[in-house]
Protein backbone atom coordinates (compact mmCIF):
# COMPACT_ATOMS: atom_id res chain seq x y z
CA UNK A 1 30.90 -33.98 -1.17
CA UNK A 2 30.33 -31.09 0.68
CA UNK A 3 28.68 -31.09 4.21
CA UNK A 4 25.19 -29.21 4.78
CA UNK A 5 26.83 -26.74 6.88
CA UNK A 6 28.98 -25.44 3.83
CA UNK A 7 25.66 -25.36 1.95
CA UNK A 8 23.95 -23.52 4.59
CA UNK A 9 26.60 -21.32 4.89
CA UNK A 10 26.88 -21.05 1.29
CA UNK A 11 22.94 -19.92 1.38
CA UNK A 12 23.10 -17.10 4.32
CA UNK A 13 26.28 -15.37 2.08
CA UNK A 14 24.39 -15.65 -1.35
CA UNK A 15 21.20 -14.15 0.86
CA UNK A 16 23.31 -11.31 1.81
CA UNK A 17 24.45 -10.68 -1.36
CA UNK A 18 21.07 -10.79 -2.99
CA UNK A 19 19.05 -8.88 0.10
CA UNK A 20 18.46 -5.18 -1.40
CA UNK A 21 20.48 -2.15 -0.45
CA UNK A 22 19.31 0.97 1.25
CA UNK A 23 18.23 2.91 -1.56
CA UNK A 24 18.01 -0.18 -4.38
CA UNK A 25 14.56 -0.82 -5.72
CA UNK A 26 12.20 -2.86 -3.87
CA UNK A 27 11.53 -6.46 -4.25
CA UNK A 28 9.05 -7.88 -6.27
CA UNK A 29 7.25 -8.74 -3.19
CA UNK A 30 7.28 -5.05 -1.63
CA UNK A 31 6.82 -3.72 -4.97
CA UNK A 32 4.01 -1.13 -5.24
CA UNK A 33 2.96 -0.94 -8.64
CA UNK A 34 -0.31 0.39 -11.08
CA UNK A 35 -3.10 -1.80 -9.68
CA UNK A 36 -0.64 -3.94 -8.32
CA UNK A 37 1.34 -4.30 -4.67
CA UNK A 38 3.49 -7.25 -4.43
CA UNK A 39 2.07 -10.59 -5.62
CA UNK A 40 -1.80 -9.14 -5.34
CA UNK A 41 -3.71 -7.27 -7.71
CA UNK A 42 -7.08 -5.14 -7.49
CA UNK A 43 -9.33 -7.52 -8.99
CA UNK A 44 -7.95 -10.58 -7.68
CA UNK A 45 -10.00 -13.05 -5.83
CA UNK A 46 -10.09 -13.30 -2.51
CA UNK A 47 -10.00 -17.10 -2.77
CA UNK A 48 -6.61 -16.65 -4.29
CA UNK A 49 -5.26 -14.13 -1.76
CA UNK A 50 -6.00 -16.02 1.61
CA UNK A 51 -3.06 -18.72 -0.81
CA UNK A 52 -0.39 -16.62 -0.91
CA UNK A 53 0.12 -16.22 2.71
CA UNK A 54 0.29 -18.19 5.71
CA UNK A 55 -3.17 -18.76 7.85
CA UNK A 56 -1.92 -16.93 10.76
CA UNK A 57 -0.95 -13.78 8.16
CA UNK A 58 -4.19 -13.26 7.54
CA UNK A 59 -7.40 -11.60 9.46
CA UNK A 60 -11.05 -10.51 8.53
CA UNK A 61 -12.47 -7.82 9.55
CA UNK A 62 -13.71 -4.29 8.81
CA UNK A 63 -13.42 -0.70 8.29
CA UNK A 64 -16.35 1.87 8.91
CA UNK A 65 -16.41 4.79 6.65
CA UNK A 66 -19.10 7.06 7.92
CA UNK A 67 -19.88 4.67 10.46
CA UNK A 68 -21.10 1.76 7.31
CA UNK A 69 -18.99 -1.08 8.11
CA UNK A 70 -16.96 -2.30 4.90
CA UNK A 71 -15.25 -5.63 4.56
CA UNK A 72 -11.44 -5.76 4.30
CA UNK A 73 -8.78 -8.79 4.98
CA UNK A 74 -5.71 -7.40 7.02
CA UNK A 75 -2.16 -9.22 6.03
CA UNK A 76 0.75 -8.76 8.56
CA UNK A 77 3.75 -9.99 7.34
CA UNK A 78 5.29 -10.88 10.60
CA UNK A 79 3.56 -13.20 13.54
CA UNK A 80 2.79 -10.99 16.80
CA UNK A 81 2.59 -7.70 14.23
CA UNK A 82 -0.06 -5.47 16.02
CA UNK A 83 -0.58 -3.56 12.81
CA UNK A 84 -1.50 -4.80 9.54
CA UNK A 85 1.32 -4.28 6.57
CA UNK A 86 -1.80 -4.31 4.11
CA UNK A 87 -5.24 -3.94 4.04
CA UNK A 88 -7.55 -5.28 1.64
CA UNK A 89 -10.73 -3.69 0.66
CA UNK A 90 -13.44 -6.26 -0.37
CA UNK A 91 -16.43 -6.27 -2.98
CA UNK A 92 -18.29 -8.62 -5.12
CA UNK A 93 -17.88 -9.16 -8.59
CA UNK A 94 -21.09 -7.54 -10.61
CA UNK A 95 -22.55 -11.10 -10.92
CA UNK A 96 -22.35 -11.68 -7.37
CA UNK A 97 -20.42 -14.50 -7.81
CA UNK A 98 -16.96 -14.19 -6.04
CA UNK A 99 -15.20 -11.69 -3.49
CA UNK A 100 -12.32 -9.41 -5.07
CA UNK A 101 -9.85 -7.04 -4.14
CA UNK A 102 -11.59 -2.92 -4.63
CA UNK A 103 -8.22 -1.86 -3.31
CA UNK A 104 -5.21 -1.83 -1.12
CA UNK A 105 -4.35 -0.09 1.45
CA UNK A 106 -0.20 -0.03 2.10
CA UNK A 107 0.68 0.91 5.97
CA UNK A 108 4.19 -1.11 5.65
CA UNK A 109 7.06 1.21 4.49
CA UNK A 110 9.09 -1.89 3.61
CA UNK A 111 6.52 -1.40 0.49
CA UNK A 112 7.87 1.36 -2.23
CA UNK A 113 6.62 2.29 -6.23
CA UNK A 114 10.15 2.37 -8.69
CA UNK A 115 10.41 5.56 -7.90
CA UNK A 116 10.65 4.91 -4.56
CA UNK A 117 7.41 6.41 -2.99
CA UNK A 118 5.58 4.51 -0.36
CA UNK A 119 4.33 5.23 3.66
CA UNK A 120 7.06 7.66 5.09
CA UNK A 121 7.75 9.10 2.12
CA UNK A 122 7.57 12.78 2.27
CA UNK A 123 5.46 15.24 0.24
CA UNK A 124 8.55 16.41 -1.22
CA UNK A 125 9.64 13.46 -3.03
CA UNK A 126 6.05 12.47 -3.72
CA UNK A 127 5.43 15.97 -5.84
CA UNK A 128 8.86 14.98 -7.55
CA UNK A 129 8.02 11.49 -8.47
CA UNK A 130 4.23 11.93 -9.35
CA UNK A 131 3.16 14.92 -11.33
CA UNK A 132 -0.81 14.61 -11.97
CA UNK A 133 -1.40 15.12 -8.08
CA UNK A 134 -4.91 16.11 -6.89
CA UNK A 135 -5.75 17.24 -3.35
CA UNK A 136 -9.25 15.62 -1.91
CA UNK A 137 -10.29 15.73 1.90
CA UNK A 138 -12.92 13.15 3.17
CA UNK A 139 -14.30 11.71 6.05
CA UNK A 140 -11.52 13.38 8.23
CA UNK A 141 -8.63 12.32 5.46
CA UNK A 142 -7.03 14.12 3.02
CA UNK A 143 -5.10 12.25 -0.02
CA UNK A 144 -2.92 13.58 -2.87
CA UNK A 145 -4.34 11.44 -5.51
CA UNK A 146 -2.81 10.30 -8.97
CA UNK A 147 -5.46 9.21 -11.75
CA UNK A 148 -3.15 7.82 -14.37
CA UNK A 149 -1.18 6.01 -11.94
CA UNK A 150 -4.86 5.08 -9.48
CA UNK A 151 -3.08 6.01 -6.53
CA UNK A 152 -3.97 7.73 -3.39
CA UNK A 153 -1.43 8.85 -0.24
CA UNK A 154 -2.88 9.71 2.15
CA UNK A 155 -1.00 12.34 4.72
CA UNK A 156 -0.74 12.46 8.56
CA UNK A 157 -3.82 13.52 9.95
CA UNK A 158 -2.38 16.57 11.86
CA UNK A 159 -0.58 17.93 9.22
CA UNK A 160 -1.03 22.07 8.59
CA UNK A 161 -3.31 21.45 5.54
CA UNK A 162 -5.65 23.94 5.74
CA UNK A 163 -5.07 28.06 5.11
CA UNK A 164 -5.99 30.67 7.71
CA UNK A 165 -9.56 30.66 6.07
CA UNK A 166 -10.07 26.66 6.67
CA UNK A 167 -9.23 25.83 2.53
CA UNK A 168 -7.14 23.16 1.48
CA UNK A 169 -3.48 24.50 0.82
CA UNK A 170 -2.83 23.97 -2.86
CA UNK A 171 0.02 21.11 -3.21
CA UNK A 172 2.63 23.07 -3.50
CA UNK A 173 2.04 25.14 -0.35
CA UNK A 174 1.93 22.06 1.84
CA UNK A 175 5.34 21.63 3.51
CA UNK A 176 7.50 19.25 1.91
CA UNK A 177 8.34 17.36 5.32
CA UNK A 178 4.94 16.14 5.97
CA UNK A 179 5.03 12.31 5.60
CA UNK A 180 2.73 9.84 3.82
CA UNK A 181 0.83 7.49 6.65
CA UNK A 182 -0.16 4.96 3.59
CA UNK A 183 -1.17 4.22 -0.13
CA UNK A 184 -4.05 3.05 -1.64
CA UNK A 185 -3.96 1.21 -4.87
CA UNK A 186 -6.62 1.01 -7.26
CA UNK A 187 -7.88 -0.19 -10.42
CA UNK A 188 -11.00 1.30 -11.94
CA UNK A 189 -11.02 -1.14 -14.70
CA UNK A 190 -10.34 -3.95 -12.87
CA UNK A 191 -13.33 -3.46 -10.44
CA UNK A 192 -16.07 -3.32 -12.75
CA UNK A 193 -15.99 -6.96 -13.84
């Protein structure tokens, strides 16, 4: 019979050999998906959420959009983080009934779509990946969104987006190198139960 060390070491070399590759597809859980990012979905209930992590991952709090403070849950993935990996937007279900998921926000870069888009991505690769990109500046923000995939990225706040008359650049004028500071993931449908 073998002795738990040989198991253990047994464990760390199958880990190692299983552990994705610098430039492999992202896990399942770091998966960034249509409505989906990881194991949560828009839509999903917040009862369910606050399960799939441990207490100390998770944190209430809120965002203020125009100065209207908004619910959201922040997740970080690893104790002492300072900055949330994900965060969670909040709403009611039509009925009133339960708290869901509107959307979520991606900060992590662990997190990536198939293609391999997610926050440091550059505009570059983004315009490769996603072709239906639209160009919308808000509240001091300015995404590249995708309809048929309900995505948003948003870009660095102090990137040259503007033209010399104070117009957003079309997307292809805006310099490839320009990174994406986060996603947000959507699901129309899934909202309007």
């Amino acid at each position: 019979m073998a002795s738990l060390g040989v198991y253990a070491r047994r464990a760390v070399l199958l880990a190692g050999l299983l552990a994705p590759k610098a430039g492999s597809l992202p896990g399942r859980d770091f998966l960034i998906e249509e409505g989906k990012v990881g194991n949560l979905s828009v839509g999903m209930r917040v009862s369910t959420i606050v399960k799939l992590y441990p207490r100390w991952a998770v944190q209430g709090g809120f965002v203020y959009s125009e100065g209207i403070p908004a619910p959201v849950i922040e997740i970080r993935l690893t104790r002492g983080q300072k900055e949330p990996s994900l965060t969670i937007g909040l709403d009611e279900t039509k009925d009133r009934r339960f708290t869901i998921a509107r959307g979520i926000d991606v900060l992590d870069r662990r997190f990536r779509t198939s293609s391999g888009i997610g926050p440091g991505s550059t505009i570059t690769s983004l315009r490769t990946a996603i072709r239906d990109l639209t160009i919308e500046s808000f509240e001091g923000h300015t995404i590249l969104n995708s309809k048929t995939r309900q995505m948003s990225f948003e870009v660095e706040d102090d990137a040259p987006l503007y033209d010399k008359d104070g117009r957003l650049k079309l997307i292809g004028e805006i310099p490839g190198e320009i990174p994406v500071a986060s996603v947000w993931v959507y699901n129309v449908a899934a909202t309007l139960r």
